[in-house]
N, C-alpha and C. Protein backbone atom coordinates (compact mmCIF):
# COMPACT_ATOMS: atom_id res chain seq x y z
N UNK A 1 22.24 40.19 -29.25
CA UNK A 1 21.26 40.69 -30.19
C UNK A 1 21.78 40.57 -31.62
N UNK A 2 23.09 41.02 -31.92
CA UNK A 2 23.46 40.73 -33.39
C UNK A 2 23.75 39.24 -33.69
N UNK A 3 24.17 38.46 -33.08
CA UNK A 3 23.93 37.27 -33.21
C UNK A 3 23.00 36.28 -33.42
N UNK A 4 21.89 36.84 -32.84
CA UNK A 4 20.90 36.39 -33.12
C UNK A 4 20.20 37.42 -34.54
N UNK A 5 20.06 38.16 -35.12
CA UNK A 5 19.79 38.85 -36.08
C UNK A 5 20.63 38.24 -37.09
N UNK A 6 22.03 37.74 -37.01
CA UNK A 6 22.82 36.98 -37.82
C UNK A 6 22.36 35.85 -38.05
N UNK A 7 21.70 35.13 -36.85
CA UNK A 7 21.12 33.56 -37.56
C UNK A 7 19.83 33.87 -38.03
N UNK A 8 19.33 34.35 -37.39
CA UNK A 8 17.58 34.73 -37.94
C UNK A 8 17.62 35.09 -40.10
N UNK A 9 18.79 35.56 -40.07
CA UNK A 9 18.97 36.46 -41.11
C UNK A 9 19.21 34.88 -42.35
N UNK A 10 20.27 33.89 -41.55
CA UNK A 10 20.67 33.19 -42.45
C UNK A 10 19.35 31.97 -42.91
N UNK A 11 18.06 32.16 -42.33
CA UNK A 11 17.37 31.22 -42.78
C UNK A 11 17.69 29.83 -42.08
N UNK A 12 16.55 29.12 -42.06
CA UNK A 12 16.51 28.02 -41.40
C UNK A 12 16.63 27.76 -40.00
N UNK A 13 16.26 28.83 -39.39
CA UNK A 13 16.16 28.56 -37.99
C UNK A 13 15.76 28.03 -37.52
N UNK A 14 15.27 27.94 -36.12
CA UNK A 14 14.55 27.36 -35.49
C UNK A 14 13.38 28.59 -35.09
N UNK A 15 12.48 28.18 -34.44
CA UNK A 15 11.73 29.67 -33.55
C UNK A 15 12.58 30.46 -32.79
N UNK A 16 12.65 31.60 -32.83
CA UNK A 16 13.48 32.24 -31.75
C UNK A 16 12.45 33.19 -30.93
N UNK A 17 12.59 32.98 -29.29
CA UNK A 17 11.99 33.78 -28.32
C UNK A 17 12.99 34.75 -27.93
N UNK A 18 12.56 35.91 -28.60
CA UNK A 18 13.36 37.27 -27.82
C UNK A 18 12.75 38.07 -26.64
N UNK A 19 13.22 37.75 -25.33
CA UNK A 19 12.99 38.42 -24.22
C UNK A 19 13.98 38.65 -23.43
N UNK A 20 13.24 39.75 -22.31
CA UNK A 20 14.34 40.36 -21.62
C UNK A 20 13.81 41.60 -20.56
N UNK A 21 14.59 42.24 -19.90
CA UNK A 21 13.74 43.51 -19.48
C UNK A 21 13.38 44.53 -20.11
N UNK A 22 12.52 45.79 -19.85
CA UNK A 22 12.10 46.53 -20.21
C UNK A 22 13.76 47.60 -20.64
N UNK A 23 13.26 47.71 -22.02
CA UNK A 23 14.79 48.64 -21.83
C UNK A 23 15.88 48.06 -22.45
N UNK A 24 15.84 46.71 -23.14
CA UNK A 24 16.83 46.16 -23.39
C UNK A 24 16.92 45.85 -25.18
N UNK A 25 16.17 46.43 -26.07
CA UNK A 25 16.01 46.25 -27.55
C UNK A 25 15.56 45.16 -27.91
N UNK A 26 14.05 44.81 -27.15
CA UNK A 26 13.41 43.32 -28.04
C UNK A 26 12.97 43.65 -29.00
N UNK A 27 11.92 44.95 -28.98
CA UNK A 27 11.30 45.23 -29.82
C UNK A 27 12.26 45.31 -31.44
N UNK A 28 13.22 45.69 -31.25
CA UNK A 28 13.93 46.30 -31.90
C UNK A 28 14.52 45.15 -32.64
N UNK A 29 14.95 44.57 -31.95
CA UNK A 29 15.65 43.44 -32.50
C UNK A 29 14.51 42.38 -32.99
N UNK A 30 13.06 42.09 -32.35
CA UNK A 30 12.34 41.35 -33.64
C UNK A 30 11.74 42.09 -34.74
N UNK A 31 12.00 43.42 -34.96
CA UNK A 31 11.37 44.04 -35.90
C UNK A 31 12.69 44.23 -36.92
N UNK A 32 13.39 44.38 -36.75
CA UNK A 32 14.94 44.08 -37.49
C UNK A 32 14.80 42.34 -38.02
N UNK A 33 14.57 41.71 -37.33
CA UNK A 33 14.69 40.47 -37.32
C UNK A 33 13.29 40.08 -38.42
N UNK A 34 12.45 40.70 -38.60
CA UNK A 34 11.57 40.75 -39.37
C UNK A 34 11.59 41.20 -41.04
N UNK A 35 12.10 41.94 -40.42
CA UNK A 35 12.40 43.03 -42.04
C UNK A 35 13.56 42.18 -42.58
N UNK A 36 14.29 41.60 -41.80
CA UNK A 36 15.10 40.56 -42.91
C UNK A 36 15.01 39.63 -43.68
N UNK A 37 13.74 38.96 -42.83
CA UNK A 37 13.13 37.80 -43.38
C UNK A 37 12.55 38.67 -44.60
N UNK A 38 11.88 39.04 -44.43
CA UNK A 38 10.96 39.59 -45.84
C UNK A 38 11.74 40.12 -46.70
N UNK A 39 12.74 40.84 -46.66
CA UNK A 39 13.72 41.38 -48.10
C UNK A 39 14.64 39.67 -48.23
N UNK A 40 15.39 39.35 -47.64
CA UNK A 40 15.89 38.03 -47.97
C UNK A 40 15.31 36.90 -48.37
N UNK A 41 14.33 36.55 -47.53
CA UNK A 41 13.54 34.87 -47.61
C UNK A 41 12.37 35.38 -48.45
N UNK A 42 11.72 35.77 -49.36
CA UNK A 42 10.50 36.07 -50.05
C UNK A 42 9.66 35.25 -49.72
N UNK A 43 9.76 33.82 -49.59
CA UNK A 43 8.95 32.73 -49.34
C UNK A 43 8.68 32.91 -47.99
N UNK A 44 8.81 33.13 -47.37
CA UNK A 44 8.91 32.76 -45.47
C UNK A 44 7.62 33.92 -44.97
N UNK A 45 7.47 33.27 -43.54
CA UNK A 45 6.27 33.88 -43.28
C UNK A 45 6.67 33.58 -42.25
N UNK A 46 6.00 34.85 -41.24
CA UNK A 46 6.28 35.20 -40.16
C UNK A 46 4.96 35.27 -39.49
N UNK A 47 5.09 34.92 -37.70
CA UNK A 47 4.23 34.50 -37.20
C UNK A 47 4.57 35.23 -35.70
N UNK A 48 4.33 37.18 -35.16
CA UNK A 48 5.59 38.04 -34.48
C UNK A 48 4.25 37.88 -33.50
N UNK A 49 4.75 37.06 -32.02
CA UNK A 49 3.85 37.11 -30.78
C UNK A 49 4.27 37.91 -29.81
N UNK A 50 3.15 39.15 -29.35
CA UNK A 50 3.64 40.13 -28.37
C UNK A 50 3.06 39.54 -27.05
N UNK A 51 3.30 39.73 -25.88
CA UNK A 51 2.54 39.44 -25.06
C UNK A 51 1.28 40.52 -24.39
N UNK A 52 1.55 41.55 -25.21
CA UNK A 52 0.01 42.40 -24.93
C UNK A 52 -0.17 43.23 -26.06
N UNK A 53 -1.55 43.48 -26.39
CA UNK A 53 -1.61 44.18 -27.38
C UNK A 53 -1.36 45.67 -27.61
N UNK A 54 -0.49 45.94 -26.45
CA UNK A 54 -0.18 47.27 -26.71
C UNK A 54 1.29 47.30 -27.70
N UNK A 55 1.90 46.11 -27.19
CA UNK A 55 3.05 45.72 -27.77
C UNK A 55 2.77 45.05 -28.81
N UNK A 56 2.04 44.58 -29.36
CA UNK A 56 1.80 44.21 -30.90
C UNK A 56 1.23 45.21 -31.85
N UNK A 57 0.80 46.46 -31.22
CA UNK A 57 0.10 47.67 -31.85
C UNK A 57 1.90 48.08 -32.31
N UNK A 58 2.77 48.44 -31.51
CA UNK A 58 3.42 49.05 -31.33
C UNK A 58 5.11 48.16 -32.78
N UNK A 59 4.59 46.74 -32.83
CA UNK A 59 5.51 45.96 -33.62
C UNK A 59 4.83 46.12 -34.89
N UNK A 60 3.84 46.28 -34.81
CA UNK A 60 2.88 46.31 -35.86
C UNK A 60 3.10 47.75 -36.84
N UNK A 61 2.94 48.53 -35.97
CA UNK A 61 3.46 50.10 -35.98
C UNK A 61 4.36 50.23 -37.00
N UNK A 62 5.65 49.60 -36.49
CA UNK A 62 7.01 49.94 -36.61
C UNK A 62 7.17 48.86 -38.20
N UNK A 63 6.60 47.88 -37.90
CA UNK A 63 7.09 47.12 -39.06
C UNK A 63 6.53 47.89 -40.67
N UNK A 64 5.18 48.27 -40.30
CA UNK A 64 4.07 49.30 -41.29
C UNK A 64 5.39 50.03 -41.74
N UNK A 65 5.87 50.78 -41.01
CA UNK A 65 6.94 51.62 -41.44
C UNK A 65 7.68 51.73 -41.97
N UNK A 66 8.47 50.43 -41.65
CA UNK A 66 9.65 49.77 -42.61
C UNK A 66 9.81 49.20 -43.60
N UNK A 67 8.51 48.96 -43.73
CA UNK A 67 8.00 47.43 -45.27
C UNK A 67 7.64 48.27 -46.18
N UNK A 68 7.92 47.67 -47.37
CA UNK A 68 6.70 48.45 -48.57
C UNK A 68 5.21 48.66 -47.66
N UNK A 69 4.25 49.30 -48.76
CA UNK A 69 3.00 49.42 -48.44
C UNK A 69 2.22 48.05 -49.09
N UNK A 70 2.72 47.90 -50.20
CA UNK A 70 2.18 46.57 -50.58
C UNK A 70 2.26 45.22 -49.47
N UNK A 71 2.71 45.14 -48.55
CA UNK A 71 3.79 43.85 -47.89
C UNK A 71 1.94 43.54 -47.16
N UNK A 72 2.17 42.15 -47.12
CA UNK A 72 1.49 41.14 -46.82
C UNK A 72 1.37 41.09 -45.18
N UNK A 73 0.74 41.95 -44.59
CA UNK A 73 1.15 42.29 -43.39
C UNK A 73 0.23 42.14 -42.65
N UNK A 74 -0.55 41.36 -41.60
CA UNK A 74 -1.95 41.58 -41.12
C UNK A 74 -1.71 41.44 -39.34
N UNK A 75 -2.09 42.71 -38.71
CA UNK A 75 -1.95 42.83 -36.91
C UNK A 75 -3.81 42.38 -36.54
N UNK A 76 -3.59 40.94 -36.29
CA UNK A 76 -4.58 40.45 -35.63
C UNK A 76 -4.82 40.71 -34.09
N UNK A 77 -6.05 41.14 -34.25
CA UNK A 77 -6.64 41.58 -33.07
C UNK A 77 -7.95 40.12 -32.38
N UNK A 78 -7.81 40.23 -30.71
CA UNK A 78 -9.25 39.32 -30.74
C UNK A 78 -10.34 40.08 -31.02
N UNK A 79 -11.02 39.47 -31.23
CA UNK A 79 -12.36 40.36 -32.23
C UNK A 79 -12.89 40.71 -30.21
N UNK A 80 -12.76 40.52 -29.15
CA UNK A 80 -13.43 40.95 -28.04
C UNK A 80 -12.34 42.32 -27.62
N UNK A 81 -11.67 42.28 -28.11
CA UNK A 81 -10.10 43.59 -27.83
C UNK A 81 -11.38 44.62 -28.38
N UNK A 82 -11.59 45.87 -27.63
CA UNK A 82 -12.32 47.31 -27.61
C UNK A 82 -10.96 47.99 -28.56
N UNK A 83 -12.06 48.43 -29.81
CA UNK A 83 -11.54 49.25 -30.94
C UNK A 83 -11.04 50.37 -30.22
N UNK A 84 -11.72 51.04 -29.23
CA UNK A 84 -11.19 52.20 -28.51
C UNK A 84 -9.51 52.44 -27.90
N UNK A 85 -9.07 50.96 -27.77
CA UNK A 85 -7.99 50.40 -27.42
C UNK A 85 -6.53 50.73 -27.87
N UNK A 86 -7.11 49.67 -29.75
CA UNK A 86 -6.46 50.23 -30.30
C UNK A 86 -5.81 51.46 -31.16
N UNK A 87 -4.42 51.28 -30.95
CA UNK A 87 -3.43 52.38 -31.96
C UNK A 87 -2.98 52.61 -33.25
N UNK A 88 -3.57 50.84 -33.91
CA UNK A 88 -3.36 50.50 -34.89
C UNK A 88 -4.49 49.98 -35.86
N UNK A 89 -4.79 50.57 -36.63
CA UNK A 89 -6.23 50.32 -37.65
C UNK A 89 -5.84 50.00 -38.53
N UNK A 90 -4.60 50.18 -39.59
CA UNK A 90 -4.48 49.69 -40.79
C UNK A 90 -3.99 48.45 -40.49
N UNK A 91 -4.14 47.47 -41.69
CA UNK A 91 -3.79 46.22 -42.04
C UNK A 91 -4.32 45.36 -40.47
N UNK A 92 -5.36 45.28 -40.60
CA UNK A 92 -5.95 44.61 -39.23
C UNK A 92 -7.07 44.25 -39.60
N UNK A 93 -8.05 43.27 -38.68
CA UNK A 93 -9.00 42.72 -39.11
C UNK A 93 -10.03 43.49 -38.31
N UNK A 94 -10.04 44.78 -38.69
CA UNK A 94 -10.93 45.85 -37.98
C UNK A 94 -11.84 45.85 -39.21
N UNK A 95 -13.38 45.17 -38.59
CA UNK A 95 -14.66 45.21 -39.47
C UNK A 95 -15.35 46.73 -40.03
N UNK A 96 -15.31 47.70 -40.35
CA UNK A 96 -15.43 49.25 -40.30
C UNK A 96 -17.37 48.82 -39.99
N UNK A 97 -17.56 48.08 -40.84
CA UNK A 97 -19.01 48.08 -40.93
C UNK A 97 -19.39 47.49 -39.40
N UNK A 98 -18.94 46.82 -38.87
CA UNK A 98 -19.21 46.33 -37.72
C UNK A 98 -19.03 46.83 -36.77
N UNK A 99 -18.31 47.67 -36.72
CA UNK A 99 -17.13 48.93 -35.72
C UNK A 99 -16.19 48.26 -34.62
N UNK A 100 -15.99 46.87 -34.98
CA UNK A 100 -15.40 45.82 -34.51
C UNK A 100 -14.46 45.41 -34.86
N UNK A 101 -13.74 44.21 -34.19
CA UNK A 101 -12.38 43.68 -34.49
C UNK A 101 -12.91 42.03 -34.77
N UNK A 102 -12.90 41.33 -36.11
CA UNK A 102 -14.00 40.14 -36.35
C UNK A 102 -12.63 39.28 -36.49
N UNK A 103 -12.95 38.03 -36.14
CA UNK A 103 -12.34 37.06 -36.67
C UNK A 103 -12.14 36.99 -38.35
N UNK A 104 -10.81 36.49 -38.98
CA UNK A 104 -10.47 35.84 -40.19
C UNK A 104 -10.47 34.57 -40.63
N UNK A 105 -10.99 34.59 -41.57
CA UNK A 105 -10.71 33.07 -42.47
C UNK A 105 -9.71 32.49 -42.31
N UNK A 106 -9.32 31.33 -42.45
CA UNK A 106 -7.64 30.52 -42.05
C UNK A 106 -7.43 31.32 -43.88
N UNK A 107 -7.90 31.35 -44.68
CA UNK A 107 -8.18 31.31 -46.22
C UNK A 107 -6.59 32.94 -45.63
N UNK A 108 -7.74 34.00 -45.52
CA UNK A 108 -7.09 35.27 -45.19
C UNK A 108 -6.03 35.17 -44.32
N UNK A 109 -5.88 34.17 -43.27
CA UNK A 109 -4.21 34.64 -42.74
C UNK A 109 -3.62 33.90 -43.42
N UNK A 110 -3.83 32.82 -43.96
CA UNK A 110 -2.40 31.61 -45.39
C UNK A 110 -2.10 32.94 -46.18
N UNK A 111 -2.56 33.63 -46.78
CA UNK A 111 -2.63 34.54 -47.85
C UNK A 111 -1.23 35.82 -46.79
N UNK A 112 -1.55 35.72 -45.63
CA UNK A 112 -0.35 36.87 -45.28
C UNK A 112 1.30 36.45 -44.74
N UNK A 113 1.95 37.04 -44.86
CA UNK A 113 4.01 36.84 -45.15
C UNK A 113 3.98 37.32 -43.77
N UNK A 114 3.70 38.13 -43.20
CA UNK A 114 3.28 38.46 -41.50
C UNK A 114 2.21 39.09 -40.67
N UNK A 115 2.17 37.74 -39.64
CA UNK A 115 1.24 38.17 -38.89
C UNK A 115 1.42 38.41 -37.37
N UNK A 116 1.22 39.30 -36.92
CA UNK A 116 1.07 40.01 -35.48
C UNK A 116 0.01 39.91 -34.83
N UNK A 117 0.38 39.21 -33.49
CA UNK A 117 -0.67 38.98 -32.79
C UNK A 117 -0.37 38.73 -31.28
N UNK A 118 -1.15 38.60 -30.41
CA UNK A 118 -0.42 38.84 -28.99
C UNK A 118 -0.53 37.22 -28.57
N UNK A 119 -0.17 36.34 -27.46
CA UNK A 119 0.21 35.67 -27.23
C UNK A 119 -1.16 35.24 -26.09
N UNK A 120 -1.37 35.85 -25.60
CA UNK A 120 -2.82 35.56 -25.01
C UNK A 120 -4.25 34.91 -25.37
């Protein structure tokens, strides 16, 4: 895990897939692995795939936490994912007027430094 947080950190990676069992600090380690990019690389943009959206509510969560409030941050939802679902309403493409989760412009995700989204 620190090894990989060490290259992630130095820029120019490649993609890195962090998995493992339940219990073992993925979460932890791509949300670490996140927050570096953004205080170090200013330019770089991040692209954090959960494999369910409970676990992208939950990276989504954690990253909200750690970042400025300003930070360029958007937890994409499929617009068919039940609002009831989710845990996470800010910085999401939750329509209020629609009471829905709508698709974005390519315009609106170029414009975000990270985006969260599940892999499905």
């Amino acid at each position: 895990r620190i090894l990989a947080l060490k290259r992630i950190g130095r820029g120019r990676a490649p993609p890195f897939v962090v998995f493992g069992p339940p219990g073992t600090g993925k979460t932890h380690t791509l949300v670490e692995a996140v927050q570096q990019i953004y205080h170090l690389h200013p330019k770089d943009r991040v692209l954090a795939c959960a494999p369910s959206n409970t676990a992208g509510d939950v990276i989504g969560e954690r990253l909200l936490d750690m970042l400025p409030e300003h930070c360029r941050l958007l937890r994409y939802n499929s617009p068919s994912r039940s609002v009831t679902d989710a845990t996470l309403t800010r910085k999401t493409n939750y329509d209020h007027s629609m009471e829905s989760f709508e698709s974005v412009p390519l315009g609106r995700l170029l414009e975000q430094r990270i985006v969260v989204m599940t892999c499905n």
